[in-house]
PDB file of N, CA and C in Angstrom:
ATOM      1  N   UNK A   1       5.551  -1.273  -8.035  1.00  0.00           N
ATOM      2  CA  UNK A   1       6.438  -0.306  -7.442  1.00  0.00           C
ATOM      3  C   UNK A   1       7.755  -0.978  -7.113  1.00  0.00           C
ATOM      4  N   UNK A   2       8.668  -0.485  -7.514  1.00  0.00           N
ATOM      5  CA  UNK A   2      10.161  -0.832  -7.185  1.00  0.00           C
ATOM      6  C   UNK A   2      10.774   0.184  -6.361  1.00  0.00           C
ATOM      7  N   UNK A   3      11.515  -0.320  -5.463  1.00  0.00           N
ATOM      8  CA  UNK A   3      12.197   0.808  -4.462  1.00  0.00           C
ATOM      9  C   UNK A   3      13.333   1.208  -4.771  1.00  0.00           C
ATOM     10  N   UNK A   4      14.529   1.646  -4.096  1.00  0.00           N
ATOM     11  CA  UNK A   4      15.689   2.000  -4.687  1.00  0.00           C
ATOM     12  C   UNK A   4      16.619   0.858  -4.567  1.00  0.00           C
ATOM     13  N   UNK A   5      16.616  -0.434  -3.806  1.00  0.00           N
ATOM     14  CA  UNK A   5      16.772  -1.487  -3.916  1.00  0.00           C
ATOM     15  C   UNK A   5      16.483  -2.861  -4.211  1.00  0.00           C
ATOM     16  N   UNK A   6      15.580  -2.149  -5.253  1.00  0.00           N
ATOM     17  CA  UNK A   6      15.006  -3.518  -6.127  1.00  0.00           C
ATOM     18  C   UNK A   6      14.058  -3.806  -5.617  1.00  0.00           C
ATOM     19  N   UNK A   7      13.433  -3.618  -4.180  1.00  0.00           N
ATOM     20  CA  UNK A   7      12.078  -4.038  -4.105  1.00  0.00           C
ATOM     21  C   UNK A   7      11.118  -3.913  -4.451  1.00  0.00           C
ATOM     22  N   UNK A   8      10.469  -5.091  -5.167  1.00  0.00           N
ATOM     23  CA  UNK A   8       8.695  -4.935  -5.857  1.00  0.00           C
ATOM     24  C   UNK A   8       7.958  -5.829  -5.096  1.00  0.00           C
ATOM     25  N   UNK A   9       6.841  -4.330  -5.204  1.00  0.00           N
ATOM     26  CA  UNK A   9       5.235  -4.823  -4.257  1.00  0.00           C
ATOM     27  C   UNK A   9       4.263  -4.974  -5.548  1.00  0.00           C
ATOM     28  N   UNK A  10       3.693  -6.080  -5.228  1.00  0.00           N
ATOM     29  CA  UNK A  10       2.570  -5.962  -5.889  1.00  0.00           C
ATOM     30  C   UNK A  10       2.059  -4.932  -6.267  1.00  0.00           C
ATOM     31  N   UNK A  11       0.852  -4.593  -7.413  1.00  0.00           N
ATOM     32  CA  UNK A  11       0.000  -3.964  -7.731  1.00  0.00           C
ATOM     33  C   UNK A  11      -1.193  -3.854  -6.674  1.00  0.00           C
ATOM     34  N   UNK A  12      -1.157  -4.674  -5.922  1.00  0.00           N
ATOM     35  CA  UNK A  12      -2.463  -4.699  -5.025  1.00  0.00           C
ATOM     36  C   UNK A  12      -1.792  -4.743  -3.651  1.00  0.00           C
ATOM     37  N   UNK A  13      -0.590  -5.234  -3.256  1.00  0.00           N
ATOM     38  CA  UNK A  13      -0.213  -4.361  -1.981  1.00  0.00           C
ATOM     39  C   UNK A  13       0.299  -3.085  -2.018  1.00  0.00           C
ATOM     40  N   UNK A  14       0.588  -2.773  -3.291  1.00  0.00           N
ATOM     41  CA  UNK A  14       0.791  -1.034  -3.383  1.00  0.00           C
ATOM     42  C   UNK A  14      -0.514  -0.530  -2.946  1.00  0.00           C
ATOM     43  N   UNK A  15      -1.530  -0.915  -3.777  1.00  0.00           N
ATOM     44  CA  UNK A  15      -3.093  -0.378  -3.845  1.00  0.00           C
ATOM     45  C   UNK A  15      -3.647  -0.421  -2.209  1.00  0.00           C
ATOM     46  N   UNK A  16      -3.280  -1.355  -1.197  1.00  0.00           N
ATOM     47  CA  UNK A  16      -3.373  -1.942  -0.187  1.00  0.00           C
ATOM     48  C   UNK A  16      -2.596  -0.943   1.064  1.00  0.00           C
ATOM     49  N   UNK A  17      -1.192  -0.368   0.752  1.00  0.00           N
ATOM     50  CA  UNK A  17      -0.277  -0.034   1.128  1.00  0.00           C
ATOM     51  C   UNK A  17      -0.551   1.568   1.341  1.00  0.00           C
ATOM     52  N   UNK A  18      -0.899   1.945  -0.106  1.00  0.00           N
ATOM     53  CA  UNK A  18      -1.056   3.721  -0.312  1.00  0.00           C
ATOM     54  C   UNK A  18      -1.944   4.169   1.173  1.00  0.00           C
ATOM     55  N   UNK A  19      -3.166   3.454   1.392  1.00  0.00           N
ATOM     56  CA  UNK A  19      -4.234   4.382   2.262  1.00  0.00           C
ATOM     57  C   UNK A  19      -3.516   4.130   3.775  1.00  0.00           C
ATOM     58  N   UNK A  20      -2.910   2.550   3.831  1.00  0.00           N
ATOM     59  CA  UNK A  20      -2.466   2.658   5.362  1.00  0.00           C
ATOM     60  C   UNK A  20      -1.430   3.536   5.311  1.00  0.00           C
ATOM     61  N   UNK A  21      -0.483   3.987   4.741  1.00  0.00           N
ATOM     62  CA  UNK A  21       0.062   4.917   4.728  1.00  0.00           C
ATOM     63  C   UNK A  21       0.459   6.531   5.321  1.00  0.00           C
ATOM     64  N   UNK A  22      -1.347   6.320   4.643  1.00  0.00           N
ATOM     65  CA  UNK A  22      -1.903   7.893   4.775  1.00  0.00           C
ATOM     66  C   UNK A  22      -2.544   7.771   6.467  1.00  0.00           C
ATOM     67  N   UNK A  23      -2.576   6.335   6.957  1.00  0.00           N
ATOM     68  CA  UNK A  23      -3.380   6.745   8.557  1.00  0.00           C
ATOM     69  C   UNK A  23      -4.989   5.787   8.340  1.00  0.00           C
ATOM     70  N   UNK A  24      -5.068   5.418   7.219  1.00  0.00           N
ATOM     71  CA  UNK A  24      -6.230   4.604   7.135  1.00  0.00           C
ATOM     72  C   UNK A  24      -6.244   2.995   7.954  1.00  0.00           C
ATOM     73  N   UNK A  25      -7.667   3.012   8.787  1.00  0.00           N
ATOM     74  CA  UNK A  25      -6.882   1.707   9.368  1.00  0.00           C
ATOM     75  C   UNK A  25      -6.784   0.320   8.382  1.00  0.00           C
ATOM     76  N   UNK A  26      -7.123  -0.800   8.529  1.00  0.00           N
ATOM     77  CA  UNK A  26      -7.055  -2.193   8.061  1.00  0.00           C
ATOM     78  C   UNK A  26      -8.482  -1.974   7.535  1.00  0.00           C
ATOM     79  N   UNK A  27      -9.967  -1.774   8.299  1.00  0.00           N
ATOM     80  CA  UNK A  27     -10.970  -1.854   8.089  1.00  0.00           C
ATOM     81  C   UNK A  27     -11.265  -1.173   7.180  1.00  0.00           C
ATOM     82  N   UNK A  28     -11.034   0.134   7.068  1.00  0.00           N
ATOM     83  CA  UNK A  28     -11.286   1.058   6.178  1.00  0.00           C
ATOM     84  C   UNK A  28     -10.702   0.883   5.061  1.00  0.00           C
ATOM     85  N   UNK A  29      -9.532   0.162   4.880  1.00  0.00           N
ATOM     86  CA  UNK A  29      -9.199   0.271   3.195  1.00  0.00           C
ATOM     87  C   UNK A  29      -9.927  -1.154   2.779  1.00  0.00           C
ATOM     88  N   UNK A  30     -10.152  -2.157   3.912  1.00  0.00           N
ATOM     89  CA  UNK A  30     -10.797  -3.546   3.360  1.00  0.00           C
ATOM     90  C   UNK A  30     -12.213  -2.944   2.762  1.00  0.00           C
ATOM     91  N   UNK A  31     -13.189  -2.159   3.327  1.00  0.00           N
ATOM     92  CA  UNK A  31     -14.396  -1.002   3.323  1.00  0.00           C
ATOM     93  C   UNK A  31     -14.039  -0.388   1.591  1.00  0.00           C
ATOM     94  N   UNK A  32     -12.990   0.326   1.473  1.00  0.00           N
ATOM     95  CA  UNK A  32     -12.523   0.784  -0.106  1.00  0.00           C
ATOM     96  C   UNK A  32     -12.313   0.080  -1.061  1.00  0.00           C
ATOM     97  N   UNK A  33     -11.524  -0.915  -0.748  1.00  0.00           N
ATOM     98  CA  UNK A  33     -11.457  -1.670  -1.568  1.00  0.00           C
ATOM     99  C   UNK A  33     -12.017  -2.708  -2.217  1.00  0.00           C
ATOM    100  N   UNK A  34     -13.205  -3.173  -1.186  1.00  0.00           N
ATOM    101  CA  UNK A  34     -14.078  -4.144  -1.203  1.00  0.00           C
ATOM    102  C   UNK A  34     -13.476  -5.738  -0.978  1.00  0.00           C
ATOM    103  N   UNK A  35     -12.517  -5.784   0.015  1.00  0.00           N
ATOM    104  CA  UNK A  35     -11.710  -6.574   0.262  1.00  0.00           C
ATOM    105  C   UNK A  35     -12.148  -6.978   1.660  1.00  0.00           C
ATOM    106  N   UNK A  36     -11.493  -7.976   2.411  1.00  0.00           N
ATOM    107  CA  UNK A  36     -11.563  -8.824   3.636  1.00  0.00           C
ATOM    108  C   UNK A  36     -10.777  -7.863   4.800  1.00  0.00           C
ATOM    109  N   UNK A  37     -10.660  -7.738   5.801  1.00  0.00           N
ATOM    110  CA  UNK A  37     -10.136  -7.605   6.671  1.00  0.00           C
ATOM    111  C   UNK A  37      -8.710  -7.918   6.807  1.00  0.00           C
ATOM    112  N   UNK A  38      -8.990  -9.670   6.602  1.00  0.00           N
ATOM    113  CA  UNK A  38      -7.643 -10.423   6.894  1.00  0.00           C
ATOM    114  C   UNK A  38      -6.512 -10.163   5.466  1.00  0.00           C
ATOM    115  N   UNK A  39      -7.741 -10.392   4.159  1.00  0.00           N
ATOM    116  CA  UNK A  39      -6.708 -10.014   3.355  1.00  0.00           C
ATOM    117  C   UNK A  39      -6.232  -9.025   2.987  1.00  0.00           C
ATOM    118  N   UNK A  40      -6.854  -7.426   3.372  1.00  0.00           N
ATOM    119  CA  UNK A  40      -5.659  -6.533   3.514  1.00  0.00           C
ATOM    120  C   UNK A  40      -4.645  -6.708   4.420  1.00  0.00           C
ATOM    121  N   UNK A  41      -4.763  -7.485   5.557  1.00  0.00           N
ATOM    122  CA  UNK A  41      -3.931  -7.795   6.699  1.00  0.00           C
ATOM    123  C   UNK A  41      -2.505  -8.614   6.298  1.00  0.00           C
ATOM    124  N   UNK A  42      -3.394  -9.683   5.089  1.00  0.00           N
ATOM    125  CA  UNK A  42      -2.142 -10.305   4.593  1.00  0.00           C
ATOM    126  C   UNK A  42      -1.376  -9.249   3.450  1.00  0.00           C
ATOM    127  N   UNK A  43      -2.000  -8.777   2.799  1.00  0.00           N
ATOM    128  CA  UNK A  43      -0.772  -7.602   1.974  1.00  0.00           C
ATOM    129  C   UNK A  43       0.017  -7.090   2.754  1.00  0.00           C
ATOM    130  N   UNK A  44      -0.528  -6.784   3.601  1.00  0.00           N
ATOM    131  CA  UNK A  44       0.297  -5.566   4.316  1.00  0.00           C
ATOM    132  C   UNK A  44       1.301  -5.965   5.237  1.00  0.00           C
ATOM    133  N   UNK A  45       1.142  -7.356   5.861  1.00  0.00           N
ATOM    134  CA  UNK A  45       2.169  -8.276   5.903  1.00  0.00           C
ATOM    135  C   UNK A  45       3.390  -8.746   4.885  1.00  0.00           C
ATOM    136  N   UNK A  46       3.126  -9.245   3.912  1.00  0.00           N
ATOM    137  CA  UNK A  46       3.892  -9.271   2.437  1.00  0.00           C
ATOM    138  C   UNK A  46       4.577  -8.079   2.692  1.00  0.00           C
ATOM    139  N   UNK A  47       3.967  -6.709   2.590  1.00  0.00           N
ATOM    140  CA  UNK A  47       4.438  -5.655   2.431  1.00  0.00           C
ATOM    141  C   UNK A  47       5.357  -5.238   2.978  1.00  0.00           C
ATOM    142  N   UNK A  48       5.819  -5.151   4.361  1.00  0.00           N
ATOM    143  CA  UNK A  48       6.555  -5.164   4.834  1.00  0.00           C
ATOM    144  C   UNK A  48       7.582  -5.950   5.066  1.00  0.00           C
ATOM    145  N   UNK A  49       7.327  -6.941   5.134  1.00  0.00           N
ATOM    146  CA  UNK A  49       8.300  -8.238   4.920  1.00  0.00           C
ATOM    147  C   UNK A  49       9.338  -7.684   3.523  1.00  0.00           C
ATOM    148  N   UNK A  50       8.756  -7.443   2.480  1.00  0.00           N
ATOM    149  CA  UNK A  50       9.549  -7.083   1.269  1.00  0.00           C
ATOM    150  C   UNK A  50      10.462  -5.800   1.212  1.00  0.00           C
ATOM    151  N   UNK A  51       9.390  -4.991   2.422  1.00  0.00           N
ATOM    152  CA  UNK A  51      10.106  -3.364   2.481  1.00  0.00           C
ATOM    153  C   UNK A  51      10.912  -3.550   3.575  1.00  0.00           C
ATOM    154  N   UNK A  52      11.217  -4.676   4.527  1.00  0.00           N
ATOM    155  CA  UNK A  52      11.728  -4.916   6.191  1.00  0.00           C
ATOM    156  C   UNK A  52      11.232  -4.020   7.020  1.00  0.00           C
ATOM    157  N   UNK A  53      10.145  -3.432   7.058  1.00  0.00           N
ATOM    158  CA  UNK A  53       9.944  -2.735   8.003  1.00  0.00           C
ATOM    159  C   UNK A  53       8.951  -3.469   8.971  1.00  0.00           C
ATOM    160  N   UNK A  54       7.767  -2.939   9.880  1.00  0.00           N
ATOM    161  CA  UNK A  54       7.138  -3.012  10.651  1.00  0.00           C
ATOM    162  C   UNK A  54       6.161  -2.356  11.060  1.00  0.00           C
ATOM    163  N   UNK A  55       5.989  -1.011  10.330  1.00  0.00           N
ATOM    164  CA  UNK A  55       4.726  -0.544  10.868  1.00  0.00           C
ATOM    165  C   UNK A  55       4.412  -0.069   9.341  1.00  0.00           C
ATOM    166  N   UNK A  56       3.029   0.759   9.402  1.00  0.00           N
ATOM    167  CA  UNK A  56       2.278   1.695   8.489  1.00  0.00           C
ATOM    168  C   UNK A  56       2.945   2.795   8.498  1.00  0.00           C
ATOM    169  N   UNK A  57       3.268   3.647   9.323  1.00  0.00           N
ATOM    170  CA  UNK A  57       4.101   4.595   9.283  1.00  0.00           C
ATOM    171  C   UNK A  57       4.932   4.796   8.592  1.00  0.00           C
ATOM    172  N   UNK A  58       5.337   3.547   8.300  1.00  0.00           N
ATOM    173  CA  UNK A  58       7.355   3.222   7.709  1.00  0.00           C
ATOM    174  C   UNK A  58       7.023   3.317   6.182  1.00  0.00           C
ATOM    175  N   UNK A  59       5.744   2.846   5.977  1.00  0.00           N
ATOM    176  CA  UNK A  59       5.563   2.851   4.242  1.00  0.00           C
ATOM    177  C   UNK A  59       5.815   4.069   3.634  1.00  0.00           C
ATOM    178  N   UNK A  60       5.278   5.464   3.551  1.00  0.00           N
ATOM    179  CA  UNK A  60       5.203   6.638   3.225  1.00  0.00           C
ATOM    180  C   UNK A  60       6.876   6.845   2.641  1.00  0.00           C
ATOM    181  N   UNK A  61       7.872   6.167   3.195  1.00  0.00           N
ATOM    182  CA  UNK A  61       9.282   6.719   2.380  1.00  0.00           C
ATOM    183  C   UNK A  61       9.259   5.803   0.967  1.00  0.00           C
ATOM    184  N   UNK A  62       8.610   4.851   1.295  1.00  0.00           N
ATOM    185  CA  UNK A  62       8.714   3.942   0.086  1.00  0.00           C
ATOM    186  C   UNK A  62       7.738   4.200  -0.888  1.00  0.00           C
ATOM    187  N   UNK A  63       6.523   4.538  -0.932  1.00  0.00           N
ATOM    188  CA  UNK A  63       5.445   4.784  -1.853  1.00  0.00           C
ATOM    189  C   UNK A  63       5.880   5.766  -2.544  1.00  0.00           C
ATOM    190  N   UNK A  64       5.502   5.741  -4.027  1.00  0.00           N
ATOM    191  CA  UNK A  64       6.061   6.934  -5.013  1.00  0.00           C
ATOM    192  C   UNK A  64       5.066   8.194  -4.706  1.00  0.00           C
ATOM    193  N   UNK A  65       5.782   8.804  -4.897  1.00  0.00           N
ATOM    194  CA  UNK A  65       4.663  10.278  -4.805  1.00  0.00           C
ATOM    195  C   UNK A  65       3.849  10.903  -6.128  1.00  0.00           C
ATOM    196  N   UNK A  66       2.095  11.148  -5.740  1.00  0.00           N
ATOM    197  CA  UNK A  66       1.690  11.615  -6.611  1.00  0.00           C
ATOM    198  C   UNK A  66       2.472  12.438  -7.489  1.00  0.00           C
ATOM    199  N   UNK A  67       2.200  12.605  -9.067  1.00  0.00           N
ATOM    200  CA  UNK A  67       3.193  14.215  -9.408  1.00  0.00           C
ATOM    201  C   UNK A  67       1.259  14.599  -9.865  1.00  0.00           C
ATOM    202  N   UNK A  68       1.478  16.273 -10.214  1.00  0.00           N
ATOM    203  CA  UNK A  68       0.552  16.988 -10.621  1.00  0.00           C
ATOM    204  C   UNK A  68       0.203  16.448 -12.003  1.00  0.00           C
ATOM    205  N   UNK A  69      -1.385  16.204 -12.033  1.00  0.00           N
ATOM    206  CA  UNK A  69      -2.293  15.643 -13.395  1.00  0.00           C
ATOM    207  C   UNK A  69      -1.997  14.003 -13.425  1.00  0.00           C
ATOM    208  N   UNK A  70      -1.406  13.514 -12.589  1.00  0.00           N
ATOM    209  CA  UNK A  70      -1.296  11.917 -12.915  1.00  0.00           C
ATOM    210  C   UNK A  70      -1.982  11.284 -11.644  1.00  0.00           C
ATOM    211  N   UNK A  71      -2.702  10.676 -11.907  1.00  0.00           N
ATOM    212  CA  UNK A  71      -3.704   9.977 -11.331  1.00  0.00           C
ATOM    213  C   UNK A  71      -3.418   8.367 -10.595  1.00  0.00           C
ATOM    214  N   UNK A  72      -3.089   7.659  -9.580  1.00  0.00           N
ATOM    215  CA  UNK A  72      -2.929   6.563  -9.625  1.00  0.00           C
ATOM    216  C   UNK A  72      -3.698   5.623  -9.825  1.00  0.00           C
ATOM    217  N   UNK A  73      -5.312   5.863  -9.313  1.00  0.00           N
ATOM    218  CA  UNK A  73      -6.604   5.421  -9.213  1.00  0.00           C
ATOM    219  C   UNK A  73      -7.353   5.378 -10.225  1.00  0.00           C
ATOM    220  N   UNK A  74      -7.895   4.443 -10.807  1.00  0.00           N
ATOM    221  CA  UNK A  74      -8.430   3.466 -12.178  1.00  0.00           C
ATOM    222  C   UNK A  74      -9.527   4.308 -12.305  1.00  0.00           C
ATOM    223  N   UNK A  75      -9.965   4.229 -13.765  1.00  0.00           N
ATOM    224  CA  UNK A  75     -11.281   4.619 -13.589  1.00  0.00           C
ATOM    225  C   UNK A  75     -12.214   3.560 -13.678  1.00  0.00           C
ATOM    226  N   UNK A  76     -13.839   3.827 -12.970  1.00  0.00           N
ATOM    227  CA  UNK A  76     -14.505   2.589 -13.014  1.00  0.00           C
ATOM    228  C   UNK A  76     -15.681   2.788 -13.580  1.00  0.00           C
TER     229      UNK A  76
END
């Protein structure tokens, strides 16, 4: 994901980024993702650092928005 000023997040702090977004806490996307605690903690650190912000809240202007029939989520 690139922002309107050049900022790129990872593929996996995007992936990391989308659910806190939405209100999901740390646990719950580590729970989804099958990830650590700390290391969603560290994306989401990165994450902001790259976007300058500070909270979960703040992400939602930056994340691209679903469009209709496109899927972001892999199939497994």
């Amino acid at each position: 994901m690139v922002d309107d000023h050049g900022v790129r997040l990872s593929r996996r702090e995007e992936e990391v980024a989308t659910p806190a977004a939405a209100g999901l806490s740390n646990a719950a996307i580590a729970d989804r993702l099958v990830l650590s605690v700390r290391t969603v903690e560290s994306h989401l650190y990165r994450a902001f650092a790259k976007l300058g912000i500070t909270s979960g809240s703040d992400l939602a202007r930056y994340l691209p928005r679903s469009t209709p029939g496109h899927s972001r989520s892999r199939a497994q």
